[in-house]
C-alpha atoms as a PDB file:
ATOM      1  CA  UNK A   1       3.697 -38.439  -9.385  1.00  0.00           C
ATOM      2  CA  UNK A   2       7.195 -39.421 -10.545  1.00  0.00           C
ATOM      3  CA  UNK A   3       8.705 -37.257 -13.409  1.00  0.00           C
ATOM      4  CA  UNK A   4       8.625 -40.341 -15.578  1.00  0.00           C
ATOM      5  CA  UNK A   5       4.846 -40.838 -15.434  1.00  0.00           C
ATOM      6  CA  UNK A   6       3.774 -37.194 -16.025  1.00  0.00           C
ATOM      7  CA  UNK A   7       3.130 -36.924 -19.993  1.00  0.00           C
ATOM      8  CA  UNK A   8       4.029 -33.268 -20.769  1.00  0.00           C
ATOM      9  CA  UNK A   9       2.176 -32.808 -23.668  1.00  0.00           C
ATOM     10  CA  UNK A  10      -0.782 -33.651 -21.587  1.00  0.00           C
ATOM     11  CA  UNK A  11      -0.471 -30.811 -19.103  1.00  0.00           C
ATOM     12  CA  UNK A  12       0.445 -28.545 -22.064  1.00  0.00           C
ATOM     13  CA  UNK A  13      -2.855 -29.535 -23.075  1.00  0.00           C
ATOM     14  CA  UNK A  14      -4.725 -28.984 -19.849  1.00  0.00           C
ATOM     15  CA  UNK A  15      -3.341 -25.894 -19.121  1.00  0.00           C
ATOM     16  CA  UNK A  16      -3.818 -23.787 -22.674  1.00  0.00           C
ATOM     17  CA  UNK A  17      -7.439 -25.179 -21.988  1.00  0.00           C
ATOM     18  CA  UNK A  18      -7.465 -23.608 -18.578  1.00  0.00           C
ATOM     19  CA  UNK A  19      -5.749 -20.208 -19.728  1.00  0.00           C
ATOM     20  CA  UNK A  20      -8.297 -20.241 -22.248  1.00  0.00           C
ATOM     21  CA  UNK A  21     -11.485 -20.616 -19.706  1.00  0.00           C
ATOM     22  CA  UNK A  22      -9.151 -17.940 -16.970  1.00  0.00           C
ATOM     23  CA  UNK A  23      -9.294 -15.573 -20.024  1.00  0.00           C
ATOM     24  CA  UNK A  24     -13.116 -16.374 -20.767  1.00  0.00           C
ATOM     25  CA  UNK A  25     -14.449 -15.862 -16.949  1.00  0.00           C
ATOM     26  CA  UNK A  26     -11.813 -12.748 -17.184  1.00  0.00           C
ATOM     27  CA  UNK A  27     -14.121 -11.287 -19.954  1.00  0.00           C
ATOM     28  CA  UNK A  28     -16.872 -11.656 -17.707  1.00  0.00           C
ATOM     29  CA  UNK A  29     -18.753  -8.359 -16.984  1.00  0.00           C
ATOM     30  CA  UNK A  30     -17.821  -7.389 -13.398  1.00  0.00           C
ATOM     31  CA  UNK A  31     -21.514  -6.427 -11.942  1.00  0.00           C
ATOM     32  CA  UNK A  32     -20.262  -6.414  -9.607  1.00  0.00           C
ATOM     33  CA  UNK A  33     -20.776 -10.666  -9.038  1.00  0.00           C
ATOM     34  CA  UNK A  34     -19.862 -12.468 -12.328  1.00  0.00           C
ATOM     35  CA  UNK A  35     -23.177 -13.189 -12.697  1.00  0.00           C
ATOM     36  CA  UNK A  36     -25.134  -9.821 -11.728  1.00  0.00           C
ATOM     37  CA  UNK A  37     -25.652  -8.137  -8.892  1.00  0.00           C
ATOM     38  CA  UNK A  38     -25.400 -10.689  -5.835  1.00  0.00           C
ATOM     39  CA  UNK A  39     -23.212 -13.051  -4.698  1.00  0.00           C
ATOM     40  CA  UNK A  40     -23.889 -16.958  -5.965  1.00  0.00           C
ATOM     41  CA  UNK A  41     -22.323 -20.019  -6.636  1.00  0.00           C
ATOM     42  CA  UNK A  42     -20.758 -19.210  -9.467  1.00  0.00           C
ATOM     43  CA  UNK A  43     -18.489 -16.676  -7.484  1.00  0.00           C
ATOM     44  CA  UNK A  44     -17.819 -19.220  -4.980  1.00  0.00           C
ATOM     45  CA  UNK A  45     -16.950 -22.063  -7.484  1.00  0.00           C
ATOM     46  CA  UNK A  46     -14.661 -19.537  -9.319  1.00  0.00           C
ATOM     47  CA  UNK A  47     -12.649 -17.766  -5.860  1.00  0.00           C
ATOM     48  CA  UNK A  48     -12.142 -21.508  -4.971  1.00  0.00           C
ATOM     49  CA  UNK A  49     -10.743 -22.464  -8.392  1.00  0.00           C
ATOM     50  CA  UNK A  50      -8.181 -19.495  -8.081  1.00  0.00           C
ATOM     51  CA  UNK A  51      -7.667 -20.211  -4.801  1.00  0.00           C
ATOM     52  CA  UNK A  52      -6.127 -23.472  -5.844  1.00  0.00           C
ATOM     53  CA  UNK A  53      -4.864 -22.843  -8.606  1.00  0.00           C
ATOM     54  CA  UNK A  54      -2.843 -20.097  -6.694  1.00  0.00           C
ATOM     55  CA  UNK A  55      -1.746 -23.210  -4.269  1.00  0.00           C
ATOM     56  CA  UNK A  56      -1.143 -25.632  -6.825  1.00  0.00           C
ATOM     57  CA  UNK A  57      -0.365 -24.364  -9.957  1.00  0.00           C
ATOM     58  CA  UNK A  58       0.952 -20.236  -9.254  1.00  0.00           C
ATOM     59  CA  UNK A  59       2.685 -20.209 -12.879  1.00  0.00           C
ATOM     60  CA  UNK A  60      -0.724 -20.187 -14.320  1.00  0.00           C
ATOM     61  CA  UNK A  61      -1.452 -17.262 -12.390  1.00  0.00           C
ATOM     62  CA  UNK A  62       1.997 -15.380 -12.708  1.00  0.00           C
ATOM     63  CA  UNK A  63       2.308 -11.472 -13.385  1.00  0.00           C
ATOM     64  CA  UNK A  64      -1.664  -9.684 -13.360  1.00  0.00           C
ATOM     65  CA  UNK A  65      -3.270 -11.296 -16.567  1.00  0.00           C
ATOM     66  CA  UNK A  66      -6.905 -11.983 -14.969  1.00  0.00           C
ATOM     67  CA  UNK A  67      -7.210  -8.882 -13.018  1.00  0.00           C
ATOM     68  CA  UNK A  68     -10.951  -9.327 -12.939  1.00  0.00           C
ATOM     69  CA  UNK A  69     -10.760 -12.739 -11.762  1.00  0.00           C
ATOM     70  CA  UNK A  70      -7.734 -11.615  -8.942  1.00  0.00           C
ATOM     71  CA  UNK A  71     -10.428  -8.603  -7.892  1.00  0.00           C
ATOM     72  CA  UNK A  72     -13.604 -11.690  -7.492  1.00  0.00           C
ATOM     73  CA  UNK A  73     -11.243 -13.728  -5.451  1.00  0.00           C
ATOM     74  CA  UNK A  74      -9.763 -11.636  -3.156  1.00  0.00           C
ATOM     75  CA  UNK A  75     -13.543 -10.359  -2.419  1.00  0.00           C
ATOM     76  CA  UNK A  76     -14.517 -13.544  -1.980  1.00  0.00           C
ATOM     77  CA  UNK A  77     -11.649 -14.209   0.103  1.00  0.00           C
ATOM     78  CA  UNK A  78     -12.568 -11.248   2.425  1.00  0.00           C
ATOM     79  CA  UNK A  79     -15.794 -12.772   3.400  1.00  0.00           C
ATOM     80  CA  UNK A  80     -15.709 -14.536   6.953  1.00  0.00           C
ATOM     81  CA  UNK A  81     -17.165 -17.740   5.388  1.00  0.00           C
ATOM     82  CA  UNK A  82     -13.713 -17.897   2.566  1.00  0.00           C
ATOM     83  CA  UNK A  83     -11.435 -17.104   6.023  1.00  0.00           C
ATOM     84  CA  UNK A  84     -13.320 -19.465   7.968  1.00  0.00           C
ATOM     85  CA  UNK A  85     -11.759 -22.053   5.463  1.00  0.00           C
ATOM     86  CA  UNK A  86      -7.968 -20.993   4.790  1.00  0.00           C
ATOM     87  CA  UNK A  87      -6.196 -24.503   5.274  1.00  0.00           C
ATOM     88  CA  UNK A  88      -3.408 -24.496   7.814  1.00  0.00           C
ATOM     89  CA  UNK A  89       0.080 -25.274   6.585  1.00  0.00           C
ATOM     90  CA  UNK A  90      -0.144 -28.839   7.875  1.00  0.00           C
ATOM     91  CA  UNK A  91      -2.574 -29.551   5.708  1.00  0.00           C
ATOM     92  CA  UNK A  92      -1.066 -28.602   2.671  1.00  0.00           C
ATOM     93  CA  UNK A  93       2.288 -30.319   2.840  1.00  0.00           C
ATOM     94  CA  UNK A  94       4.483 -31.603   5.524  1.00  0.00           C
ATOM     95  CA  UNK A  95       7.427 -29.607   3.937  1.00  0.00           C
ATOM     96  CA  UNK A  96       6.825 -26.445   6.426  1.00  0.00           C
ATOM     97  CA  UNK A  97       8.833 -23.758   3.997  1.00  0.00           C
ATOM     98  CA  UNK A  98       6.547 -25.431   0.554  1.00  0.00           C
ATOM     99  CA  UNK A  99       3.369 -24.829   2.725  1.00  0.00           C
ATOM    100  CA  UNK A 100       3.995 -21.494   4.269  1.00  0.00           C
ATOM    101  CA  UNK A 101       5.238 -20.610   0.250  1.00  0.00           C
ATOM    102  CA  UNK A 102       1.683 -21.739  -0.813  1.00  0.00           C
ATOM    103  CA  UNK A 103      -0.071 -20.183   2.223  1.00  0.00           C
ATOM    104  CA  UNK A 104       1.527 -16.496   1.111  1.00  0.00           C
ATOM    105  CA  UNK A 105      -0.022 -16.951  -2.521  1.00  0.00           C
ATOM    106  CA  UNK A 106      -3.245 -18.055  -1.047  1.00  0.00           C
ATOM    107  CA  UNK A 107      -3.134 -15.022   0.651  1.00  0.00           C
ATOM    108  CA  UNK A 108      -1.934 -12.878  -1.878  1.00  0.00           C
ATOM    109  CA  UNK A 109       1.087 -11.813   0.128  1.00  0.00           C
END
């Protein structure tokens, strides 16, 4: 969108309400799943979220304040289905140096 038709106080809004859910799933008992002791859908849905968030938004994710939430991703990330699905650089963004940027935080490098 244009600068003049994003409402800052908006996304101030949306992302204190996504720090605040980061920082609830981070509180999450690591057993080792976030919900016990296999893998399910709620791991999925969550790697995926920081997955784009890390793409999208990386200053929500800056320095190692969810380190629970970093250590479910990347083992999500490990498993052949998660690198089965790591987007190419064309088709995050025609701008080669902005997608191979977002392709290194994707994969935490």
């Amino acid at each position: 969108r244009p600068k003049e038709k994003i409402y800052a106080p908006w996304i101030e809004r949306l992302s204190a309400q996504l720090g605040g859910a980061l920082s609830a799933l981070d509180k999450l008992p690591q057993t080792p799943w976030l919900m016990g002791q296999t893998l399910s859908q709620v791991d999925i849905t969550t790697a995926a979220m920081i997955g784009y968030i890390r793409l999208y938004c990386p200053a929500l994710l800056d320095g190692d304040q969810y380190p629970n939430l970093r250590a479910l991703a990347q083992t999500c990330e490990a498993l052949p289905a998660f690198q089965a699905c790591v987007p190419s650089p064309e088709n995050i963004s025609a701008d080669t140096e902005l997608a191979t940027s977002a392709i290194k935080r994707l994969l935490w490098s």
